[in-house]
Protein backbone atom coordinates (compact mmCIF):
# COMPACT_ATOMS: atom_id res chain seq x y z
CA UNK A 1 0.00 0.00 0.00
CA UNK A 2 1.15 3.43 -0.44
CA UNK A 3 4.25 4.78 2.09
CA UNK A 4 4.66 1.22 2.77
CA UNK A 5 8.27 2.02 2.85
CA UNK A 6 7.34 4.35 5.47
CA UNK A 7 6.51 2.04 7.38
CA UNK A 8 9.48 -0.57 7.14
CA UNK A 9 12.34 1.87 7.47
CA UNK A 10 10.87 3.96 10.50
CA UNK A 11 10.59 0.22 12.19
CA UNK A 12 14.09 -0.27 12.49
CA UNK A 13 15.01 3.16 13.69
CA UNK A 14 12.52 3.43 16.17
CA UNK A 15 14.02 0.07 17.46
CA UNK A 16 17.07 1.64 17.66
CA UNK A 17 15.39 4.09 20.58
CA UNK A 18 14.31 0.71 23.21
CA UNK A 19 16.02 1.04 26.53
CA UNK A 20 16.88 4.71 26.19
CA UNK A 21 15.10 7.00 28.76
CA UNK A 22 16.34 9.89 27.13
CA UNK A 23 16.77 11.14 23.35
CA UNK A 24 19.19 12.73 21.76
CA UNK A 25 19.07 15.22 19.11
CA UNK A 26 21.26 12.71 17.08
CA UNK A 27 18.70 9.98 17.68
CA UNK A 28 15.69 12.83 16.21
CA UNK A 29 17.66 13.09 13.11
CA UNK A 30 18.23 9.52 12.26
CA UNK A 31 14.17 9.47 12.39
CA UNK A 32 13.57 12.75 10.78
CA UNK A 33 16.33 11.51 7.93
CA UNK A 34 14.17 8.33 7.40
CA UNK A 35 10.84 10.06 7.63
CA UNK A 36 12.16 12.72 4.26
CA UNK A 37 13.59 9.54 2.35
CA UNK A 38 10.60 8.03 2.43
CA UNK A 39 8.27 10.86 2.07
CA UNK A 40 10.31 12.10 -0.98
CA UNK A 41 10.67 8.49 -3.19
CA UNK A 42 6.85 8.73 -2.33
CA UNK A 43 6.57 12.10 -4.49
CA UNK A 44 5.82 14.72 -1.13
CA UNK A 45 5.95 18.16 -2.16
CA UNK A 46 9.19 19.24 -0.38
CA UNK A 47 8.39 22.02 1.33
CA UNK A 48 5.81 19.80 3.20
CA UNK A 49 8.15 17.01 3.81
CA UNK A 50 10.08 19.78 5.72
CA UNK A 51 7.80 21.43 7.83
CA UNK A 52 6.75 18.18 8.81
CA UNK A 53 10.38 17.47 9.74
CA UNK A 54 10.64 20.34 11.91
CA UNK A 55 7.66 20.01 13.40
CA UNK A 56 8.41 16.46 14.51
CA UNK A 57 12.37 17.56 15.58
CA UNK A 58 10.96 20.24 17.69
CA UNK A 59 7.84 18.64 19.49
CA UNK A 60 9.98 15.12 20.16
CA UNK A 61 13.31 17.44 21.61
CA UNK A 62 11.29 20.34 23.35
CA UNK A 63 8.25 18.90 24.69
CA UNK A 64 7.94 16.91 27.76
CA UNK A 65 6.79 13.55 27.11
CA UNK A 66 4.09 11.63 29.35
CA UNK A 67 5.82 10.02 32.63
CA UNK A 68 6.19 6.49 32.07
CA UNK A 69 6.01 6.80 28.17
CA UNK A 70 9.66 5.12 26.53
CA UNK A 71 12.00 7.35 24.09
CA UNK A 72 10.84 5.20 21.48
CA UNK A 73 6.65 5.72 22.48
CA UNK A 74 7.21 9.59 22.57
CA UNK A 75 9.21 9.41 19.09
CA UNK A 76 6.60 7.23 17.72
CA UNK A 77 3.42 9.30 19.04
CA UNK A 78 4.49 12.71 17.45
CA UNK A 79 5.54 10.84 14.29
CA UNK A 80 2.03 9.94 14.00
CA UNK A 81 0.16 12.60 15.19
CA UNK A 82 1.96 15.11 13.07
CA UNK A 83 1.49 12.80 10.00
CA UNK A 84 -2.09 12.33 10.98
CA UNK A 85 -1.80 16.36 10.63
CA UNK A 86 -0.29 16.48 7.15
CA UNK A 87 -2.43 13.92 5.39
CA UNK A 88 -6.02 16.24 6.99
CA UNK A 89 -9.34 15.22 7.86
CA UNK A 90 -11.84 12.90 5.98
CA UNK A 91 -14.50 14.26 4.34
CA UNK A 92 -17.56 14.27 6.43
CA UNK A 93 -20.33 11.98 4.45
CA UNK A 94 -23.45 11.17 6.78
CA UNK A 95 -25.60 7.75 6.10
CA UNK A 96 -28.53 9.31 4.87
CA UNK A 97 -30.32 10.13 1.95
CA UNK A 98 -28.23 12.26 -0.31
CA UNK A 99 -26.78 12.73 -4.07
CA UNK A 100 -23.52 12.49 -5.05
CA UNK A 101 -21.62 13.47 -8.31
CA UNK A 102 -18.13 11.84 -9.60
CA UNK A 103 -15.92 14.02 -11.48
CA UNK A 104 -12.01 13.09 -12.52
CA UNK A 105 -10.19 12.68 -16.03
CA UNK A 106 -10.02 9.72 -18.03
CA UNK A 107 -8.60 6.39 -16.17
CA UNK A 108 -9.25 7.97 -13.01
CA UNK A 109 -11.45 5.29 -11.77
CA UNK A 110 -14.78 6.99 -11.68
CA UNK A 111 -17.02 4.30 -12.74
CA UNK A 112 -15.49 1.73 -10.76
CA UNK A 113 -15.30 3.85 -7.94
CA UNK A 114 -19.14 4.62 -8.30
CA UNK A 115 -19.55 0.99 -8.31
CA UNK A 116 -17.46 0.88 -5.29
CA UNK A 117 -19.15 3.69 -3.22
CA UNK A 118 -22.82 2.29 -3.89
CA UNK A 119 -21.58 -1.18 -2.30
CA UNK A 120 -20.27 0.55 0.49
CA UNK A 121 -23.27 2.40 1.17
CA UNK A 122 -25.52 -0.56 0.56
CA UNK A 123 -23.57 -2.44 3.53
CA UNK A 124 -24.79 0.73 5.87
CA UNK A 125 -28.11 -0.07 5.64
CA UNK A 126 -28.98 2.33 2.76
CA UNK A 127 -30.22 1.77 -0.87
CA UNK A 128 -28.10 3.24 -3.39
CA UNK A 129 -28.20 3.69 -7.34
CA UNK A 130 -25.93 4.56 -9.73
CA UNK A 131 -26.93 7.12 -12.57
CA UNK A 132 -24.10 6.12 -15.79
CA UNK A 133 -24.15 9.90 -17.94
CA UNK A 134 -21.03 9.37 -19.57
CA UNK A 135 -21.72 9.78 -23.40
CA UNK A 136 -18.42 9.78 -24.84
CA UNK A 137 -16.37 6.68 -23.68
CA UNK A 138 -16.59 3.85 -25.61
CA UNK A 139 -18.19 0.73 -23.14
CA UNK A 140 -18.60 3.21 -20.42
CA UNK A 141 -22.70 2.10 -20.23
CA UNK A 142 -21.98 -1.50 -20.25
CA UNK A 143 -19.17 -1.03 -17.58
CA UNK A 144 -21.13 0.94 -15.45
CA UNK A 145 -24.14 -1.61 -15.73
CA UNK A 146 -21.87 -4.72 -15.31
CA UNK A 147 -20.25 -2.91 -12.11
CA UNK A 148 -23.88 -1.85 -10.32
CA UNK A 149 -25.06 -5.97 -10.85
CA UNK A 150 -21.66 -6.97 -9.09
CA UNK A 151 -22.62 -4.37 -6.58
CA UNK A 152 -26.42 -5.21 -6.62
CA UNK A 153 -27.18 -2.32 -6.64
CA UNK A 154 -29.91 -0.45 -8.71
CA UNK A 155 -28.51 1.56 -12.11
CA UNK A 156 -29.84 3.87 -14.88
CA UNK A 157 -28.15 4.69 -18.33
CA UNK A 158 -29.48 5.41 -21.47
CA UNK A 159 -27.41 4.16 -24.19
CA UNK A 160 -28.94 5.72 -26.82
CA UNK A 161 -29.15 9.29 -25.64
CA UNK A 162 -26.54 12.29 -26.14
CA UNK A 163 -27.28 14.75 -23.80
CA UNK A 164 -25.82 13.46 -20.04
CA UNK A 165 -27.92 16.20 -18.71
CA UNK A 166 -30.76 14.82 -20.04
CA UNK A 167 -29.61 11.18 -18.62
CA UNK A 168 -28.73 12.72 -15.69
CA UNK A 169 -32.49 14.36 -14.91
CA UNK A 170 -34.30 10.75 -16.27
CA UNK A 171 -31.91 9.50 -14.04
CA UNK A 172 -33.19 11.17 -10.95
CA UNK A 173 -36.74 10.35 -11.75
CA UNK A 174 -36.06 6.31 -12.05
CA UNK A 175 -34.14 6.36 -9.17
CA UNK A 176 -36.25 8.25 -7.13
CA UNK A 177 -36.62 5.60 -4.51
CA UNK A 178 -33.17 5.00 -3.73
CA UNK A 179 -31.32 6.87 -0.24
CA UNK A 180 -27.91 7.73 -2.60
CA UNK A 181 -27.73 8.53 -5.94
CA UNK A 182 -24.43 8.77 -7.44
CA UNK A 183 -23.54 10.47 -10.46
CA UNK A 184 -20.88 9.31 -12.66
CA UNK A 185 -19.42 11.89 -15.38
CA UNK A 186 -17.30 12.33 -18.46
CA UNK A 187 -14.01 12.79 -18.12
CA UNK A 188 -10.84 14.06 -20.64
CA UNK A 189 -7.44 13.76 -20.35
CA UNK A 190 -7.03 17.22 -19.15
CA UNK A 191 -9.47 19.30 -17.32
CA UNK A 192 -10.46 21.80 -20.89
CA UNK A 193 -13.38 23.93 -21.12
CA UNK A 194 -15.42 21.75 -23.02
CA UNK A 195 -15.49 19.39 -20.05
CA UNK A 196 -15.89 22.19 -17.30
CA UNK A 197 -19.23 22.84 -19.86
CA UNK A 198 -20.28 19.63 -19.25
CA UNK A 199 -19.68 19.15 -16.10
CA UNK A 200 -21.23 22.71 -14.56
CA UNK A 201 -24.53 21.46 -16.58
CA UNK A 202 -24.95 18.58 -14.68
CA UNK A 203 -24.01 19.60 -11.46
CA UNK A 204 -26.98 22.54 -11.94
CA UNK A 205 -29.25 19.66 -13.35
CA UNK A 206 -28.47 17.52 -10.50
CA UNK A 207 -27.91 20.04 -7.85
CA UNK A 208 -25.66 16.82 -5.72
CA UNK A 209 -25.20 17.53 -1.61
CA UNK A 210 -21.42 17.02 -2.72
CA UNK A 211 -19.16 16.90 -5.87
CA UNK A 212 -15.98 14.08 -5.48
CA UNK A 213 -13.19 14.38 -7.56
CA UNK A 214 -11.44 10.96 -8.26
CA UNK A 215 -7.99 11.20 -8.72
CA UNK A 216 -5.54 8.01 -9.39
CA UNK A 217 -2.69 7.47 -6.94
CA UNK A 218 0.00 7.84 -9.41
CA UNK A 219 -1.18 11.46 -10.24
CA UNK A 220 1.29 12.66 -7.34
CA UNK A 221 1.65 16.28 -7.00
CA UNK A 222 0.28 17.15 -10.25
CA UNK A 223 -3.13 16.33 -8.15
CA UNK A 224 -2.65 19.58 -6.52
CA UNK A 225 -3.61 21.74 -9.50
CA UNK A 226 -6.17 19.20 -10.42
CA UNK A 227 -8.11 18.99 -7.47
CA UNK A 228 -8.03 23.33 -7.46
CA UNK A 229 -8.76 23.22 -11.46
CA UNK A 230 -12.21 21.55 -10.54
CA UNK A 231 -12.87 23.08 -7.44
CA UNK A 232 -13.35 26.22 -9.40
CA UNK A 233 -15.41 24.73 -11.62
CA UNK A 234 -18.04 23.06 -9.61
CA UNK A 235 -16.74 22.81 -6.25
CA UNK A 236 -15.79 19.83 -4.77
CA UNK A 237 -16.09 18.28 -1.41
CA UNK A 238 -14.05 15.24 -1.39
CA UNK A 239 -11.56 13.21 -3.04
CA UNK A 240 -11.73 9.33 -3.71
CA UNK A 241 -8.35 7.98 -4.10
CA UNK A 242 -8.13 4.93 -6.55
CA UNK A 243 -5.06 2.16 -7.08
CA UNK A 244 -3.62 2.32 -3.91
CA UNK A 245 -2.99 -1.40 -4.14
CA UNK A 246 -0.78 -0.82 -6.96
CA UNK A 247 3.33 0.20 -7.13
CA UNK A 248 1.68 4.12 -7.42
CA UNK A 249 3.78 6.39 -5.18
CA UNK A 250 0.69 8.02 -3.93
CA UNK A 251 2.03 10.30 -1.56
CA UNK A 252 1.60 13.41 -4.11
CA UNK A 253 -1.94 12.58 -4.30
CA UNK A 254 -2.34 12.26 -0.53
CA UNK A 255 -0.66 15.28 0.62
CA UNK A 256 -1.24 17.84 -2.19
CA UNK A 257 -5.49 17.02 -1.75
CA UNK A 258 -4.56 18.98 1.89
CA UNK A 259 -3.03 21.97 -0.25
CA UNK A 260 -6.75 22.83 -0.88
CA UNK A 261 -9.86 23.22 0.82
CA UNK A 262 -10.62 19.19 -0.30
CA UNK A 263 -10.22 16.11 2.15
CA UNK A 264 -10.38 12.66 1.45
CA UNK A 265 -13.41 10.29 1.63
CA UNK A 266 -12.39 7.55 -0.23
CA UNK A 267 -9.35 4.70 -0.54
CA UNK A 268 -9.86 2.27 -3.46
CA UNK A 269 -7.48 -0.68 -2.88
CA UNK A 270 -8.43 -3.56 -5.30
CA UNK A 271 -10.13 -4.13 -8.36
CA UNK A 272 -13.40 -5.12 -7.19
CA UNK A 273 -16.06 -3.54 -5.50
CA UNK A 274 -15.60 -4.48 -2.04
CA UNK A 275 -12.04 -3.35 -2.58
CA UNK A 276 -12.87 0.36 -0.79
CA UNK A 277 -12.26 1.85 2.48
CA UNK A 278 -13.95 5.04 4.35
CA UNK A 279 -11.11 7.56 4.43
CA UNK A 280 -9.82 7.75 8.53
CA UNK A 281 -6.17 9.31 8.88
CA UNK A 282 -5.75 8.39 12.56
CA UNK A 283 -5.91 4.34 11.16
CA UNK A 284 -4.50 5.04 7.87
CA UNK A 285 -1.28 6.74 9.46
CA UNK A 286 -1.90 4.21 12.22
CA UNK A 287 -1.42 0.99 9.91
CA UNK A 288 1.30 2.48 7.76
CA UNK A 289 3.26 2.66 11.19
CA UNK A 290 2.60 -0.95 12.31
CA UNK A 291 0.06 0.04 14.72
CA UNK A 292 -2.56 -1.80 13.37
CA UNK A 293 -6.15 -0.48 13.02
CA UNK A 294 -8.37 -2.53 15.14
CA UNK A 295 -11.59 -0.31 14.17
CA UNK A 296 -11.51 -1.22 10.14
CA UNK A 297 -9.98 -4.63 11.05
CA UNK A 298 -13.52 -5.17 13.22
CA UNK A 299 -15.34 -3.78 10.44
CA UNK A 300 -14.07 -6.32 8.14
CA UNK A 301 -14.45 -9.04 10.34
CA UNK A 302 -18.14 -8.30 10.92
CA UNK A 303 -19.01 -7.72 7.70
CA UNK A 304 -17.06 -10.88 6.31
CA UNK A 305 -19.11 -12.77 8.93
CA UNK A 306 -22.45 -10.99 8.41
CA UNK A 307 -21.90 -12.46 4.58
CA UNK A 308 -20.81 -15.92 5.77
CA UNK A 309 -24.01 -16.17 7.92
CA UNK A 310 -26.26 -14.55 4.68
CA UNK A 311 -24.75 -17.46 2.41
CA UNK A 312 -24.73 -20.45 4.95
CA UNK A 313 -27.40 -18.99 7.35
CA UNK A 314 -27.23 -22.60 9.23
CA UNK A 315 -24.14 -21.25 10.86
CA UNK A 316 -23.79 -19.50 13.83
CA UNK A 317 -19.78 -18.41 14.51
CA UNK A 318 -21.02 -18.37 18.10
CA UNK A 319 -21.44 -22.16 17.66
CA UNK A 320 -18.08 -23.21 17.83
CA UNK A 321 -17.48 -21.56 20.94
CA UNK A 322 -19.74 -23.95 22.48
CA UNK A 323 -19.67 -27.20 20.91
CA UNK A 324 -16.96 -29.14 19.02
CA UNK A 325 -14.95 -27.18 16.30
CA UNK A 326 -16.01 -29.62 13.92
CA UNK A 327 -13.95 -29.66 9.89
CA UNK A 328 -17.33 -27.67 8.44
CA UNK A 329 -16.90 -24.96 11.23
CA UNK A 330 -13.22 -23.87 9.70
CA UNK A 331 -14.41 -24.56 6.62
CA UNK A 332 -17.20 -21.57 7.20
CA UNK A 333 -13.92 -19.85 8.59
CA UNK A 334 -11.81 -19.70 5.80
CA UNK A 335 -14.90 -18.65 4.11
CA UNK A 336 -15.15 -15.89 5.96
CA UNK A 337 -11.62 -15.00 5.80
CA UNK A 338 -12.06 -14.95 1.77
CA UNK A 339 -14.37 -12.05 2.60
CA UNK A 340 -12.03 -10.13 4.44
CA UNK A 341 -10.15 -9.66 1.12
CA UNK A 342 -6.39 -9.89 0.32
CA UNK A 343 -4.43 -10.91 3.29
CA UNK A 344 -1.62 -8.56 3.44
CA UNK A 345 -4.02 -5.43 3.86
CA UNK A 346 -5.50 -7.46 6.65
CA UNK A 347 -2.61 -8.24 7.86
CA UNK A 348 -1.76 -4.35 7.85
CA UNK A 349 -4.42 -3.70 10.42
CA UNK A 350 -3.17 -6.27 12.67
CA UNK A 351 -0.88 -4.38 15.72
CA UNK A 352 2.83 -5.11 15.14
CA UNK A 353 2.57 -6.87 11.21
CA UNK A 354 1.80 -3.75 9.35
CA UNK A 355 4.44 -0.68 7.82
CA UNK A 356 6.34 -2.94 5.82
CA UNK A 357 6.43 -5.60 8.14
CA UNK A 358 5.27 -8.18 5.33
CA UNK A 359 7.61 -7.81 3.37
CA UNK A 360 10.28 -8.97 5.54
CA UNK A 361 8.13 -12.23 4.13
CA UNK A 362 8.97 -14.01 1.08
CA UNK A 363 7.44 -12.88 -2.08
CA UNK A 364 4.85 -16.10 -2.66
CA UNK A 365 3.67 -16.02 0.80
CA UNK A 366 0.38 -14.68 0.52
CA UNK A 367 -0.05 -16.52 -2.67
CA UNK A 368 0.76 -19.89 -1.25
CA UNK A 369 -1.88 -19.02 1.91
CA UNK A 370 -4.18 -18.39 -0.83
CA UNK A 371 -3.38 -21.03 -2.38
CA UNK A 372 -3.86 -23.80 0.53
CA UNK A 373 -7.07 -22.49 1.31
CA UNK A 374 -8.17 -23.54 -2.01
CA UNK A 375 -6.89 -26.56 -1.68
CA UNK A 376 -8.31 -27.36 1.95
CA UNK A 377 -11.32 -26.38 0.22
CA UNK A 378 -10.75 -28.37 -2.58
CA UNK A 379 -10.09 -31.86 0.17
CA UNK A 380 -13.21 -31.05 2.24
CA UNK A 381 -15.22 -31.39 -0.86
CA UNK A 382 -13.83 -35.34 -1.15
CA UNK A 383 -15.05 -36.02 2.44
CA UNK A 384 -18.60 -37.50 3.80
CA UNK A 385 -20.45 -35.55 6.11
CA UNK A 386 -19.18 -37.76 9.25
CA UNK A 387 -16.27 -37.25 8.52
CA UNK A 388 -16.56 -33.39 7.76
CA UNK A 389 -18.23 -33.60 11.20
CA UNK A 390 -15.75 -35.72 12.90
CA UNK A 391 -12.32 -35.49 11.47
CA UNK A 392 -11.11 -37.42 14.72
CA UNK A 393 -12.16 -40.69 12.78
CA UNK A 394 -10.32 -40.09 10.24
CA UNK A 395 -7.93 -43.24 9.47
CA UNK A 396 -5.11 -43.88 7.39
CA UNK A 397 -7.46 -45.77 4.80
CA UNK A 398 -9.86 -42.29 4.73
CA UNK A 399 -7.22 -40.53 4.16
CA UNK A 400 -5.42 -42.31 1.18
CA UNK A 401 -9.16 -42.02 -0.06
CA UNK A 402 -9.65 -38.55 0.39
CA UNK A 403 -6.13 -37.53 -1.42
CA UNK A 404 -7.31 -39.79 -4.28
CA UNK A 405 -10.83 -38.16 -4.64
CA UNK A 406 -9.17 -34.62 -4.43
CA UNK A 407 -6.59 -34.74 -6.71
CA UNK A 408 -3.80 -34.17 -3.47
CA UNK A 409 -1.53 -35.65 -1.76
CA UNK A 410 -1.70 -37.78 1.65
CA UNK A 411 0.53 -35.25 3.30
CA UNK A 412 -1.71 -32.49 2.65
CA UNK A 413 -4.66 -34.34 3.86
CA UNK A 414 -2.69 -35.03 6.84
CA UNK A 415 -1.84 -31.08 7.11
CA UNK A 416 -5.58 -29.90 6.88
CA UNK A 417 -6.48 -32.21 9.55
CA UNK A 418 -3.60 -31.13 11.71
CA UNK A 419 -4.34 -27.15 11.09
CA UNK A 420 -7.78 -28.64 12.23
CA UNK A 421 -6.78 -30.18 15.36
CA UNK A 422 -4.37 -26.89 16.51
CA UNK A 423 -7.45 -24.47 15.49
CA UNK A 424 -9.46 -26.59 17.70
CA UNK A 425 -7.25 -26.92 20.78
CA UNK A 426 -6.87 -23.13 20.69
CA UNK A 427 -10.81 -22.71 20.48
CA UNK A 428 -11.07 -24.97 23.85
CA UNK A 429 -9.37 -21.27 25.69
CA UNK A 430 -11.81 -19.55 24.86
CA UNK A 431 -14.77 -21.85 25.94
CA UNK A 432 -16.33 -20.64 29.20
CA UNK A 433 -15.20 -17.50 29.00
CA UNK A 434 -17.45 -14.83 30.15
CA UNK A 435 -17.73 -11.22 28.17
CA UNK A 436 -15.39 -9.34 30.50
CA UNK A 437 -12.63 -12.51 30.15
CA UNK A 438 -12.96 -12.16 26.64
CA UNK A 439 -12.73 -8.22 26.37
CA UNK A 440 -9.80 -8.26 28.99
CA UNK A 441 -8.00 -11.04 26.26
CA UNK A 442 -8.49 -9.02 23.12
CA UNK A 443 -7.30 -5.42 24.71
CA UNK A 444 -3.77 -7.56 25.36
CA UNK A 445 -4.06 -8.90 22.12
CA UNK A 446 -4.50 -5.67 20.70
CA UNK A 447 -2.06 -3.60 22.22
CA UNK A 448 -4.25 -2.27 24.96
CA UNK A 449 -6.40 -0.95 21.52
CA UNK A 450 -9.90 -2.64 22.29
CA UNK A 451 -11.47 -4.38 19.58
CA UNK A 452 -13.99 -6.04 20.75
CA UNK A 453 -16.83 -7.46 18.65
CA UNK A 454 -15.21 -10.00 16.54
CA UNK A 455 -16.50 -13.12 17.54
CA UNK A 456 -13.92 -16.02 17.77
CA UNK A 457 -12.55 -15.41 14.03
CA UNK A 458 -10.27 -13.72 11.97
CA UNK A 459 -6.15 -14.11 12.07
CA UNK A 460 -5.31 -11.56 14.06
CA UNK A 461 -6.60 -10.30 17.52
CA UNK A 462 -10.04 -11.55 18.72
CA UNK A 463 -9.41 -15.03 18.06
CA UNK A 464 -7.47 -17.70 15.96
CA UNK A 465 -6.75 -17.70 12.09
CA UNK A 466 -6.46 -21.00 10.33
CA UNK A 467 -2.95 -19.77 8.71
């Protein structure tokens, strides 16, 4: 993820501070050095990068630090509260009914971010639509469409018709009944007047509560005059930020959105439409340090299990708190896990394995976890529902069977069932627990964070991972 680098080289400086009471002006430097490299390869306007170095060389050496709080705490604390400061507030969007209008240049990643936004809202509890007015991109209808059925979420286009204003007031009308409407425009490949035409049309058609602008993450500072071309134009209240999952530098885009009067409301990570995040800078400076973000880590979980349940409403996670953690109960697990999406920006909200720390892993890692899931999946499928119920019977004759009807090996047979069996010793800890035992746990498992809420599941705090 963007800054990752941040991340990985502040790690081992900071490490450098445990055991010292004191700091030294020397020891600032080393951090403040780190904290421009980083900032810089990640395309930060300069003048930022140093008045953020100042600031942080001045607050660690001047101010008077908490008692009990370690060199490397206080170091660490105004390192992240003055980044928190750089990268600005979110952009305030409430759940209720409202109308919302996408504007960026071609390949920003408007439609799919419309897409994106309606799923997110949908998962709040509100119904959203998406109104397509894009009239001169090639495919843009048909992507748009596509994108709102992966989304399931209601959509309106007109093919056929010329005028997006037009589009965008039918739009309104047969779409009347949904909570958010969201607008997705043209764009160009620069920001000329015939666009700022088209554009200021719809927005007085549409009147939206708020205007977005969508900018890509490799944009870097050149998002600056962007983001001040179109708030001239129309306005806007918000920037979505798209491809941060990519090798974009994204720290122009990041920092030059708080050069205006914008904030961000939007992270798009992945490539499909539960691949978004709600903008927060105290977790998004939080993970990027290795802090971990325990609030959008919860929110995944929940949500990931929320979807298990909808799919395979016969399961209740609760369930294998109580009885036996039977080969079907990880099975819903790793299900639910899927859901999450990709593991290493899970594992970036997870206290101590985030800012870099993943890459200190080698480079297939996450592919072979991915991998073995399928192919525990894959195993389980080969298996009769005793023995899916109790693996504990399993003999050496089920198990040459099972390899043969899955297309595996013995020894991976024999693996599943073992990651079964050390799943469900650790699950036996956690039976008879009351609700204070169990918040107690997860506040040490978290760093003293919280996190409460997420059930026995997940890889991370709150409760075993199968990997």
């Amino acid at each position: 993820m963007v800054l990752d680098n941040l991340g990985s080289s502040l790690r081992g400086t900071l490490d450098d501070l445990r055991g010292k009471s004191r700091i030294s002006e020397d020891d600032i430097d080393d951090v403040v050095k780190e904290i421009q490299r980083s900032l810089l390869q990640a395309d930060v306007d300069t003048s930022l990068v140093m008045d953020l170095s100042d600031s942080i060389k001045t607050r660690a050496l001047e101010e008077e630090p908490p008692s009990s709080t370690s060199a490397r705490d206080w170091v660490l604390r105004v390192v992240y509260e003055e980044m928190v400061g750089l990268i600005g507030e979110s952009t305030e969007l409430p759940l209720e009914p409202q109308t919302i209008m996408l504007a960026g240049l071609y390949g920003s990643g408007k439609t799919t971010t419309a897409a994106k936004m309606a799923w997110w809202f949908s998962k709040k509890g509100l119904r959203p639509a998406i109104i397509q007015t894009d009239t001169d991109r090639p495919g843009a209808y048909d992507q748009s469409k596509q994108m709102a059925e992966n989304a399931e979420v209601d959509f309106y286009g007109d093919p056929d018709a010329d005028d997006p204003v037009e589009i965008a007031e039918d739009g309104l009308e047969a779409t009347s009944d949904a909570d958010v409407r969201i607008v997705d425009t043209a764009g160009r490949d620069g920001l000329n007047q015939e666009l700022i035409d088209q554009i200021e049309r719809i927005d007085g058609a549409v009147n939206p509560d708020r205007n977005l602008l969508v900018i890509d993450a490799a944009m870097g500072q050149s998002a600056k005059d962007q983001a001040q071309e179109f708030e001239e134009s129309i306005g806007i209240d918000g920037v979505a930020i798209t491809k941060l999952d990519g090798t974009a530098k994204g720290g122009g885009a990041l920092a030059a959105v708080n050069e205006t009067d914008s904030s961000i409301a939007f992270l798009g990570t992945g490539e499909t439409v539960q691949d978004i995040e709600r903008f927060e800078p105290s977790g998004f400076i939080s993970r990027l340090l290795g802090m971990g973000d325990l609030k959008q880590l919860t929110e995944r979980v929940e949500r990931a299990m929320e979807e298990t349940q909808a799919e395979e409403g016969e399961w209740d996670p609760e369930d294998m708190l109580e009885g036996e953690f039977t080969l079907k109960d990880m099975r819903h697990q790793m299900s639910a896990m899927d859901k999450m999406g990709p593991l290493d920006q899970v594992m970036d909200m997870i206290p101590g394995m985030g800012g870099g720390m993943m890459d200190q892993l080698p480079d297939d890692a996450m592919d072979v976890t991915k991998d073995r899931m399928r192919e525990f999946d894959i195993i389980m499928d080969s298996m009769t529902e005793t023995e899916l119920e109790q693996p504990r019977s399993i003999g050496s004759s089920q198990v040459r069977r099972i390899a043969r009807g899955s297309g595996t090996s013995e020894e991976r047979v024999q693996e599943l069932l073992e990651q079964h069996k050390m799943m469900s010793k650790t699950l036996n800890q956690f039976q008879g627990m009351g609700d204070a035992d169990m918040e107690r746990m997860m506040k040490q498992m978290g760093g003293g964070q919280g996190g409460g809420g997420m059930g026995g599941m997940g890889g991370g705090p709150g409760g075993p991972g199968p990997f």
